[in-house]
PDB file of N, CA and C in Angstrom:
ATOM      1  N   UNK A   1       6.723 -24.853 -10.824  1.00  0.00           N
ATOM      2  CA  UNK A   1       6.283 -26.228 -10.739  1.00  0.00           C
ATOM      3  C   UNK A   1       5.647 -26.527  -9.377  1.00  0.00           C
ATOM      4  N   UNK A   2       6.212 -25.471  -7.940  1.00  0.00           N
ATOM      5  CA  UNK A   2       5.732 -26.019  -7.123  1.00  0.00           C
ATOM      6  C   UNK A   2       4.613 -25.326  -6.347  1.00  0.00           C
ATOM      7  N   UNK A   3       4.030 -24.666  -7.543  1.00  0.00           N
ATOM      8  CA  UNK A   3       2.972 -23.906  -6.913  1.00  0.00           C
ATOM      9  C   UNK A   3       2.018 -24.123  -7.842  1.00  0.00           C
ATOM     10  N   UNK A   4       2.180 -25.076  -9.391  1.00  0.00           N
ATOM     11  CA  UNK A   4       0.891 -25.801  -9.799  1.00  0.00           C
ATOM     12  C   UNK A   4       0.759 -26.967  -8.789  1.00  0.00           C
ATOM     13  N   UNK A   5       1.867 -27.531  -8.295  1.00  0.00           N
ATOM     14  CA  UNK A   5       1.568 -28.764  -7.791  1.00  0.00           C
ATOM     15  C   UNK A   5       0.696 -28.626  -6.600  1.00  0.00           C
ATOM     16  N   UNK A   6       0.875 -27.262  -5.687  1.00  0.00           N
ATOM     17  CA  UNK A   6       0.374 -26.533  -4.561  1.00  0.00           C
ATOM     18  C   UNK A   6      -1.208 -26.543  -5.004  1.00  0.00           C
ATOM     19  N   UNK A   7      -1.424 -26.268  -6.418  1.00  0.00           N
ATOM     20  CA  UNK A   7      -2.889 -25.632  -6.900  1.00  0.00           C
ATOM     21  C   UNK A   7      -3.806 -26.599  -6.588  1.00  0.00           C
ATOM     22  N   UNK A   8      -2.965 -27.658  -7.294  1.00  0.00           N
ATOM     23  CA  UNK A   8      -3.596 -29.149  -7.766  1.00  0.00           C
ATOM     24  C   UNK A   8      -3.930 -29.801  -6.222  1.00  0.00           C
ATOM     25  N   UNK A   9      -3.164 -29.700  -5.553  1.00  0.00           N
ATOM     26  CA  UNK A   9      -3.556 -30.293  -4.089  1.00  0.00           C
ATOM     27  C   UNK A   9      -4.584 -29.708  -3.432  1.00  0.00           C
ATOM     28  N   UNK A  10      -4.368 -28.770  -3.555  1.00  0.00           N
ATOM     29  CA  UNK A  10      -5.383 -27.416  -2.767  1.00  0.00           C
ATOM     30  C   UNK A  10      -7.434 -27.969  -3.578  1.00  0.00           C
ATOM     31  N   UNK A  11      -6.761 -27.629  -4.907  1.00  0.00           N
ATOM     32  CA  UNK A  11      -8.326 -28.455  -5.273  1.00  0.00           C
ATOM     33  C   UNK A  11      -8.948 -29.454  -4.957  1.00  0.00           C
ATOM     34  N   UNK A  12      -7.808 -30.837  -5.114  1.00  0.00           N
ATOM     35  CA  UNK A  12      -8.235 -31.853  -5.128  1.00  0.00           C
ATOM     36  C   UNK A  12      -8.994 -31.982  -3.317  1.00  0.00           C
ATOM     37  N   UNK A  13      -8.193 -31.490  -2.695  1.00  0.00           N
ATOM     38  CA  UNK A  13      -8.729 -31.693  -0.944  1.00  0.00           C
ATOM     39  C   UNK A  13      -9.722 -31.007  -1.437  1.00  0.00           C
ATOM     40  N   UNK A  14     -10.136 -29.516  -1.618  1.00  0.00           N
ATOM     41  CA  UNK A  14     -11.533 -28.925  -1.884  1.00  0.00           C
ATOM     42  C   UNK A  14     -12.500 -29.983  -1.883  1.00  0.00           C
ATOM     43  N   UNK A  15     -12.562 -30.882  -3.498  1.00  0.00           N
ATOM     44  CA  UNK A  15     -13.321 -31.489  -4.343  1.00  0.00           C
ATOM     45  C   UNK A  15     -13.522 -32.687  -3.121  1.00  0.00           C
ATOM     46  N   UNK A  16     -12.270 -33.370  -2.185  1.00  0.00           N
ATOM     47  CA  UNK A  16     -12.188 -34.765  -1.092  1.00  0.00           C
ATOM     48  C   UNK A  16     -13.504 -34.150  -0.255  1.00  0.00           C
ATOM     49  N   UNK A  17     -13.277 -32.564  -0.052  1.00  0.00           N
ATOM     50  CA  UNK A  17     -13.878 -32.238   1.522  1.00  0.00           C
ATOM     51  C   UNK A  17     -15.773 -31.664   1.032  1.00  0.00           C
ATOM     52  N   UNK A  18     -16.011 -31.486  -0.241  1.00  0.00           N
ATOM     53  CA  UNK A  18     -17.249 -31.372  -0.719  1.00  0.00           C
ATOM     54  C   UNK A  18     -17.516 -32.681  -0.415  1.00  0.00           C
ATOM     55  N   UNK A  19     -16.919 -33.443  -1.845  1.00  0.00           N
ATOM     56  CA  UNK A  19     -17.579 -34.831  -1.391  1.00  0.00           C
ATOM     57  C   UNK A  19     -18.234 -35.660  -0.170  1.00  0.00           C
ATOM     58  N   UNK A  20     -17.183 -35.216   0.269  1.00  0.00           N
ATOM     59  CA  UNK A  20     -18.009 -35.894   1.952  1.00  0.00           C
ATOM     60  C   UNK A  20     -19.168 -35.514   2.737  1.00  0.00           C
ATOM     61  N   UNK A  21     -18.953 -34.077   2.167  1.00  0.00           N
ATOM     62  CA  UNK A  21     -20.231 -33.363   2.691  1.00  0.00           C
ATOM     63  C   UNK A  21     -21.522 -33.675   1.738  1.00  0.00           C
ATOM     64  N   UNK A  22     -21.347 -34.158   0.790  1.00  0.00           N
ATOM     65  CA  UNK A  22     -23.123 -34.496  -0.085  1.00  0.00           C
ATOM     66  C   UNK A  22     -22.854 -35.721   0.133  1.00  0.00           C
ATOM     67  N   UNK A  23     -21.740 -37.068   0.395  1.00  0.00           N
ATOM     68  CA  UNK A  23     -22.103 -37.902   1.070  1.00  0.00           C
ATOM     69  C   UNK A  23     -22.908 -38.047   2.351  1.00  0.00           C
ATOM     70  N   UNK A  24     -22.294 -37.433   2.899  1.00  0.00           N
ATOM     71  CA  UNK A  24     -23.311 -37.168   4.389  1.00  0.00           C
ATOM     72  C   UNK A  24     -24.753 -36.621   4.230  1.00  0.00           C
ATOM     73  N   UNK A  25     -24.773 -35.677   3.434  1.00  0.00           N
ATOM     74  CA  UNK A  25     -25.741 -34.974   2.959  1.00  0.00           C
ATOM     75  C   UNK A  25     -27.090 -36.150   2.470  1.00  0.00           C
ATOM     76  N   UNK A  26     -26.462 -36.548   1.298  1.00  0.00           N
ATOM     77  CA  UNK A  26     -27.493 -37.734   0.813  1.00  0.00           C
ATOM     78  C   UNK A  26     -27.645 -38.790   1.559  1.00  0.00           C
ATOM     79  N   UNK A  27     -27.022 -39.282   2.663  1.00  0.00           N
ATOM     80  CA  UNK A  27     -27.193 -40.529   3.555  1.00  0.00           C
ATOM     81  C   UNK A  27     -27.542 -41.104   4.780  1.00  0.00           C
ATOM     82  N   UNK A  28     -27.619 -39.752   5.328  1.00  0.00           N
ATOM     83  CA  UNK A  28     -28.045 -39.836   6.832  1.00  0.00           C
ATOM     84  C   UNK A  28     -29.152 -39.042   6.446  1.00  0.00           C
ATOM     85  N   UNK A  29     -30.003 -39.842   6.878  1.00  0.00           N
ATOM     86  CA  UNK A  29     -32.051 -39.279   6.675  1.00  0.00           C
ATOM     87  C   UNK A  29     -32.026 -38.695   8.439  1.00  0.00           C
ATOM     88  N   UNK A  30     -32.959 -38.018   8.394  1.00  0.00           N
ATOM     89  CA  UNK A  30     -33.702 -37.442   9.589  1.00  0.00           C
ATOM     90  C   UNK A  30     -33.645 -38.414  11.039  1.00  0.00           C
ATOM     91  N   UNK A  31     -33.289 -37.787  11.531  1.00  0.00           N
ATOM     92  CA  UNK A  31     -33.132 -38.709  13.102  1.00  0.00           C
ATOM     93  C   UNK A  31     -32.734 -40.186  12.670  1.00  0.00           C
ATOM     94  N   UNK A  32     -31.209 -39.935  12.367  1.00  0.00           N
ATOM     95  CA  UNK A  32     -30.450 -40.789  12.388  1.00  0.00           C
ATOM     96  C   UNK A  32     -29.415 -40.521  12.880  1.00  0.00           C
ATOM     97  N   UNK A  33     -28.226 -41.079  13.345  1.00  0.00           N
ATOM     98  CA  UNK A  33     -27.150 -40.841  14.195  1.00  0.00           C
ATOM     99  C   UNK A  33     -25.965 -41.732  12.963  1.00  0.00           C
ATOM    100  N   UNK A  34     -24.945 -40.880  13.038  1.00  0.00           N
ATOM    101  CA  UNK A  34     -23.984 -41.713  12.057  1.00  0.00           C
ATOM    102  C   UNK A  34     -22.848 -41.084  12.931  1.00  0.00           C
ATOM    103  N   UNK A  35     -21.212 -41.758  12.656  1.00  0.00           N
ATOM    104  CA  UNK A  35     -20.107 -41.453  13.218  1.00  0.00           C
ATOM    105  C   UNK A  35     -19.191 -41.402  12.220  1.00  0.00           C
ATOM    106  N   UNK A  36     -18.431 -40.715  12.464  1.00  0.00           N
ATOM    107  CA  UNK A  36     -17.605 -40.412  11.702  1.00  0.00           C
ATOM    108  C   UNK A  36     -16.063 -39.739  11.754  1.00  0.00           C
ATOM    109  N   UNK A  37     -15.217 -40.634  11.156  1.00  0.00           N
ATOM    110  CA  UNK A  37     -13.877 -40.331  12.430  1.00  0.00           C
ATOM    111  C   UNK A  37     -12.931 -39.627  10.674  1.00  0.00           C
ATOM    112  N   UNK A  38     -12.486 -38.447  11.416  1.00  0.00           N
ATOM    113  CA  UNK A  38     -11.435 -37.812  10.882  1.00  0.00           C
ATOM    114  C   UNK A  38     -10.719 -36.961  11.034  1.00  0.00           C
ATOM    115  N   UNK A  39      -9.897 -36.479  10.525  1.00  0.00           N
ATOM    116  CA  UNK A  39      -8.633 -35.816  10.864  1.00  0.00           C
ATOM    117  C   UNK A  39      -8.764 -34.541  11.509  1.00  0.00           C
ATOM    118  N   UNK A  40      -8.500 -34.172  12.611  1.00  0.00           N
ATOM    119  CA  UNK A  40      -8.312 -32.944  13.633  1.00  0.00           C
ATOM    120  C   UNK A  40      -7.779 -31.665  12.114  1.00  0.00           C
ATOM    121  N   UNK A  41      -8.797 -30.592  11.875  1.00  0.00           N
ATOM    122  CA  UNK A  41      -8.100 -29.469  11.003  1.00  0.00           C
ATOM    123  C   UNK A  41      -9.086 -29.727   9.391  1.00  0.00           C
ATOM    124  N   UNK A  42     -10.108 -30.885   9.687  1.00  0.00           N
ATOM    125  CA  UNK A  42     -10.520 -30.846   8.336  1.00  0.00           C
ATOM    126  C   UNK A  42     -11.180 -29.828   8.032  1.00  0.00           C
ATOM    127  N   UNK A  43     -11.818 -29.795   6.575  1.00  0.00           N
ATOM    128  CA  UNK A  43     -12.570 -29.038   6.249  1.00  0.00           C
ATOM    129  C   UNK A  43     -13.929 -29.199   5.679  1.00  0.00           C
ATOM    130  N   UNK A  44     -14.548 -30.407   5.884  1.00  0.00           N
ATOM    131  CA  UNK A  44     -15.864 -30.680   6.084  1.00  0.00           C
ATOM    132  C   UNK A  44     -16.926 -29.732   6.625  1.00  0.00           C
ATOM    133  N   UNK A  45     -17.699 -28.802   5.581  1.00  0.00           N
ATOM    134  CA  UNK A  45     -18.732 -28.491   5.677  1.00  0.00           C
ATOM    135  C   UNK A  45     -19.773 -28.770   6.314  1.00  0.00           C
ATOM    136  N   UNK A  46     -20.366 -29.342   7.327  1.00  0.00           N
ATOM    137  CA  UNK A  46     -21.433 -30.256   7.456  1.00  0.00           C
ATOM    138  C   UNK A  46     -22.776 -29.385   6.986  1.00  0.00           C
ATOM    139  N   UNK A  47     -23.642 -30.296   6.683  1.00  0.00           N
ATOM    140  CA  UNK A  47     -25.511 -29.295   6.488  1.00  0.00           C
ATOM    141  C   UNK A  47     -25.857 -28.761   7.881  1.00  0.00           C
ATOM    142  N   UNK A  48     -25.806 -27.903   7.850  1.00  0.00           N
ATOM    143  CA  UNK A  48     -26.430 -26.906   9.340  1.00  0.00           C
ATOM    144  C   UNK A  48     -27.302 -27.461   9.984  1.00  0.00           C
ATOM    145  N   UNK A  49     -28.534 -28.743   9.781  1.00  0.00           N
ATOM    146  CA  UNK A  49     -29.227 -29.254  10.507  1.00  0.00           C
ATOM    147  C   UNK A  49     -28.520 -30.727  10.759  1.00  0.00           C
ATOM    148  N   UNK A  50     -27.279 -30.890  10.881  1.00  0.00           N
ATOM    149  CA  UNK A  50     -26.717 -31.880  11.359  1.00  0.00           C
ATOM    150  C   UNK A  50     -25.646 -31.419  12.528  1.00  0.00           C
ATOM    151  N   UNK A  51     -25.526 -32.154  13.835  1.00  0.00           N
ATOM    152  CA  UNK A  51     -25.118 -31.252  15.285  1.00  0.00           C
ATOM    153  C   UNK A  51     -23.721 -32.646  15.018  1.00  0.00           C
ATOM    154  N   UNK A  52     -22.708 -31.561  15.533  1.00  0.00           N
ATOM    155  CA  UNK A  52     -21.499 -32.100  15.096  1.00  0.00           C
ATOM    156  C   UNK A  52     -21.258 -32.097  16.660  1.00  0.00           C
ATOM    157  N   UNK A  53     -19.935 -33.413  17.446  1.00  0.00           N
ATOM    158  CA  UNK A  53     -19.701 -33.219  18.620  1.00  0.00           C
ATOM    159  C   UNK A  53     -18.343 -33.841  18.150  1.00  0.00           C
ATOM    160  N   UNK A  54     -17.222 -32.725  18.744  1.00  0.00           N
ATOM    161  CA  UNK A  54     -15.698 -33.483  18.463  1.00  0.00           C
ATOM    162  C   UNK A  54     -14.878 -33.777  19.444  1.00  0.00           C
ATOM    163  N   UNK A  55     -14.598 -35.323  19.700  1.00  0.00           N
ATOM    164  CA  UNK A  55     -13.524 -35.662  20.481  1.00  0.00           C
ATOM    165  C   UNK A  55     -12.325 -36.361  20.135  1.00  0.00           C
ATOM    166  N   UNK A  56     -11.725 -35.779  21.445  1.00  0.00           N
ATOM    167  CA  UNK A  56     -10.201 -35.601  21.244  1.00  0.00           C
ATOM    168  C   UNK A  56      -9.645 -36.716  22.819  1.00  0.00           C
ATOM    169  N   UNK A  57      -8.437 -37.197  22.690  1.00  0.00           N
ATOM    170  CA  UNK A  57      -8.182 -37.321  23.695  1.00  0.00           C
ATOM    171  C   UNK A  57      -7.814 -36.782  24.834  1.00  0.00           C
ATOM    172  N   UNK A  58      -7.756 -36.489  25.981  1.00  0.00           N
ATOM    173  CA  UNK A  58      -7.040 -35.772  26.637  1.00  0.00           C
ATOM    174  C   UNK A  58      -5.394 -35.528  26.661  1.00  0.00           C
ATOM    175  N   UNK A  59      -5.368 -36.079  26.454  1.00  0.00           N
ATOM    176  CA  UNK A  59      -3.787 -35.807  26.024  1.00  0.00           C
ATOM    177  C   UNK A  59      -3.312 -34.630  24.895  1.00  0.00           C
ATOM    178  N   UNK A  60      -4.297 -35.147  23.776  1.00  0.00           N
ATOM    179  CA  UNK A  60      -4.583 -33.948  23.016  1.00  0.00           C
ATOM    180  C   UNK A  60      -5.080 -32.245  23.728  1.00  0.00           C
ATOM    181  N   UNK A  61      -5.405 -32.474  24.411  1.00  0.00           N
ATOM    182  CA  UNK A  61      -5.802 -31.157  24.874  1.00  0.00           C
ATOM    183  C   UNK A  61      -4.882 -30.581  25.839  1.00  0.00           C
ATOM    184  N   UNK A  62      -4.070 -31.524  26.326  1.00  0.00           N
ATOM    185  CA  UNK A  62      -2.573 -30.833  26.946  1.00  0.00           C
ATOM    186  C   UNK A  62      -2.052 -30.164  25.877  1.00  0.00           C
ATOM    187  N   UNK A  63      -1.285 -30.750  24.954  1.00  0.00           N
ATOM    188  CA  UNK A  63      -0.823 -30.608  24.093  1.00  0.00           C
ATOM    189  C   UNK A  63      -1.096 -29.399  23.165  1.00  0.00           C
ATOM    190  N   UNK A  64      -2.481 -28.841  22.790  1.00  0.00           N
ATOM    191  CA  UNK A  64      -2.804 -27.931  22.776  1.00  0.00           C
ATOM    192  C   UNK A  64      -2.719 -26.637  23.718  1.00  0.00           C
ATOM    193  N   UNK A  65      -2.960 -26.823  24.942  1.00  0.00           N
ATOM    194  CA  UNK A  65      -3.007 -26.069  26.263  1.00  0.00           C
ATOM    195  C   UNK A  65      -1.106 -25.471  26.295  1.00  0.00           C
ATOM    196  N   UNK A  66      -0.293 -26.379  25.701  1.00  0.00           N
ATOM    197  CA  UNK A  66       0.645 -26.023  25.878  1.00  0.00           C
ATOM    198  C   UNK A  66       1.332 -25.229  24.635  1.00  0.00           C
ATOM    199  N   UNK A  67       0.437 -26.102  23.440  1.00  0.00           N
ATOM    200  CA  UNK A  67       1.057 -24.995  22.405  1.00  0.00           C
ATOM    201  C   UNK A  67       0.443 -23.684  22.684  1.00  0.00           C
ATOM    202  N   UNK A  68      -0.700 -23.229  22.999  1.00  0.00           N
ATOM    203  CA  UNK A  68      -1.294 -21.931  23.274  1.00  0.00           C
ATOM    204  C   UNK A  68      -0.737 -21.205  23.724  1.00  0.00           C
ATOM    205  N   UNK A  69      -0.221 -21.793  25.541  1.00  0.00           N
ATOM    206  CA  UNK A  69       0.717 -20.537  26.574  1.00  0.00           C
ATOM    207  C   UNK A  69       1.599 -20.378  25.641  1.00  0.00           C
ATOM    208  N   UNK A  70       2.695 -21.394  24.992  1.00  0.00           N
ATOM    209  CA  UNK A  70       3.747 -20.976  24.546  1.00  0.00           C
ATOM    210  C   UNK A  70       3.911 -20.070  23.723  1.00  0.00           C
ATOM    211  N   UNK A  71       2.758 -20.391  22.637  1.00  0.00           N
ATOM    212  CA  UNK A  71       2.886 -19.390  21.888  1.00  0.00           C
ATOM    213  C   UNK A  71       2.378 -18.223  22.415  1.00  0.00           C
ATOM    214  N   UNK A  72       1.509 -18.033  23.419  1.00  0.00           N
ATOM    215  CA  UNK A  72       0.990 -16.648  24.060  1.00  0.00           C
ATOM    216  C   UNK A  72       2.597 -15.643  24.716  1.00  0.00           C
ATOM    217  N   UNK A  73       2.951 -17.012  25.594  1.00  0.00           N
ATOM    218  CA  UNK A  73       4.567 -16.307  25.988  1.00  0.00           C
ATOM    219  C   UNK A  73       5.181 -15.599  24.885  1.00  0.00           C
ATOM    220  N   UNK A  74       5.563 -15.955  23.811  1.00  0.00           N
ATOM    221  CA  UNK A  74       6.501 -15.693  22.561  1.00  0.00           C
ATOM    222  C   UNK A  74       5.567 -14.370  22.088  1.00  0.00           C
ATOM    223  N   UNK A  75       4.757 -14.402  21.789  1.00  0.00           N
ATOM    224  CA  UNK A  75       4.226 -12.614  21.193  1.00  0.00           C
ATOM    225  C   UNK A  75       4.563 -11.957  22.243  1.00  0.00           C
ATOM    226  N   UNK A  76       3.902 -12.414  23.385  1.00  0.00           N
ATOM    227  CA  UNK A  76       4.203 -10.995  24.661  1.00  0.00           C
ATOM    228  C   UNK A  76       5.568 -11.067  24.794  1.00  0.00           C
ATOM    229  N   UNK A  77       6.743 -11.752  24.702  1.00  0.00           N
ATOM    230  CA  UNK A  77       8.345 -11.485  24.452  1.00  0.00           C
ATOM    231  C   UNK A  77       8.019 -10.233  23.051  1.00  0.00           C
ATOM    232  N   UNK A  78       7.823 -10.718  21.821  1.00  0.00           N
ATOM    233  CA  UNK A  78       8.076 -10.255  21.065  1.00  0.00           C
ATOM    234  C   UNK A  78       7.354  -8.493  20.776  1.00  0.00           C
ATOM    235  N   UNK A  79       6.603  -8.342  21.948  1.00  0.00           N
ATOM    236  CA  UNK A  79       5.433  -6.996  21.945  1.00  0.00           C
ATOM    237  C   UNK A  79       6.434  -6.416  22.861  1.00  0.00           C
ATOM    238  N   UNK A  80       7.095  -7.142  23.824  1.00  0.00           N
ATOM    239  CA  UNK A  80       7.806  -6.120  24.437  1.00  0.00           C
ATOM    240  C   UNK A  80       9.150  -6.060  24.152  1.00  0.00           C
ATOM    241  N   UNK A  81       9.823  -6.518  23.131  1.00  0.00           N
ATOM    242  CA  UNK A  81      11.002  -5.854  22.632  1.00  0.00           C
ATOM    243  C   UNK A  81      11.025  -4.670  21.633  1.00  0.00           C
ATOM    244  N   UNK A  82      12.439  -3.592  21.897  1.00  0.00           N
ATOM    245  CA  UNK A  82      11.846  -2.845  21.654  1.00  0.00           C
ATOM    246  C   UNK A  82      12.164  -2.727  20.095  1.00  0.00           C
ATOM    247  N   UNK A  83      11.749  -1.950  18.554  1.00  0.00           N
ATOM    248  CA  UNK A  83      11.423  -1.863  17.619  1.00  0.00           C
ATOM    249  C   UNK A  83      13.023  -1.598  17.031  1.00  0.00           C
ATOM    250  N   UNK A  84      13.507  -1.707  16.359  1.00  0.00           N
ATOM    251  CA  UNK A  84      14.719  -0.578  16.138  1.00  0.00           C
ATOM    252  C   UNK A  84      14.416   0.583  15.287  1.00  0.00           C
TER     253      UNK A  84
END
């Protein structure tokens, strides 16, 4: 049950994250500028002749900066223990 329900989600975002992209696609004409705010991890396609610029807050980018080392620390723990 919880891996049709898994299926069904998995599509439906597919079908959310096309959509947006032939929205965009069909609506912003040639040298036009549009904005567009959404979720950090989407999966929006954009058309290759449209220049994407993503911001974040800074805070966000600590936050990142810190999940990175940490997780960089934790493999190099885990590369140097030894195997049994």
């Amino acid at each position: 049950m919880a891996s049709k329900v898994a299926e069904f989600y998995i599509e439906a975002s597919r079908k959310r994250y096309e959509h947006i992209r032939k929205k965009i696609d069909e609506t912003l004409k040639a040298n036009e500028t549009a904005m567009l705010f959404i979720r950090e991890g989407h999966l929006v396609q954009f058309p290759q002749d449209i220049e994407v610029f993503s911001v974040a807050p800074p805070a966000l980018d600590e936050i990142r900066r810190w999940l990175r080392d940490r997780t960089s620390v934790k493999e190099s723990e885990s590369d140097s223990q030894p195997e049994d």
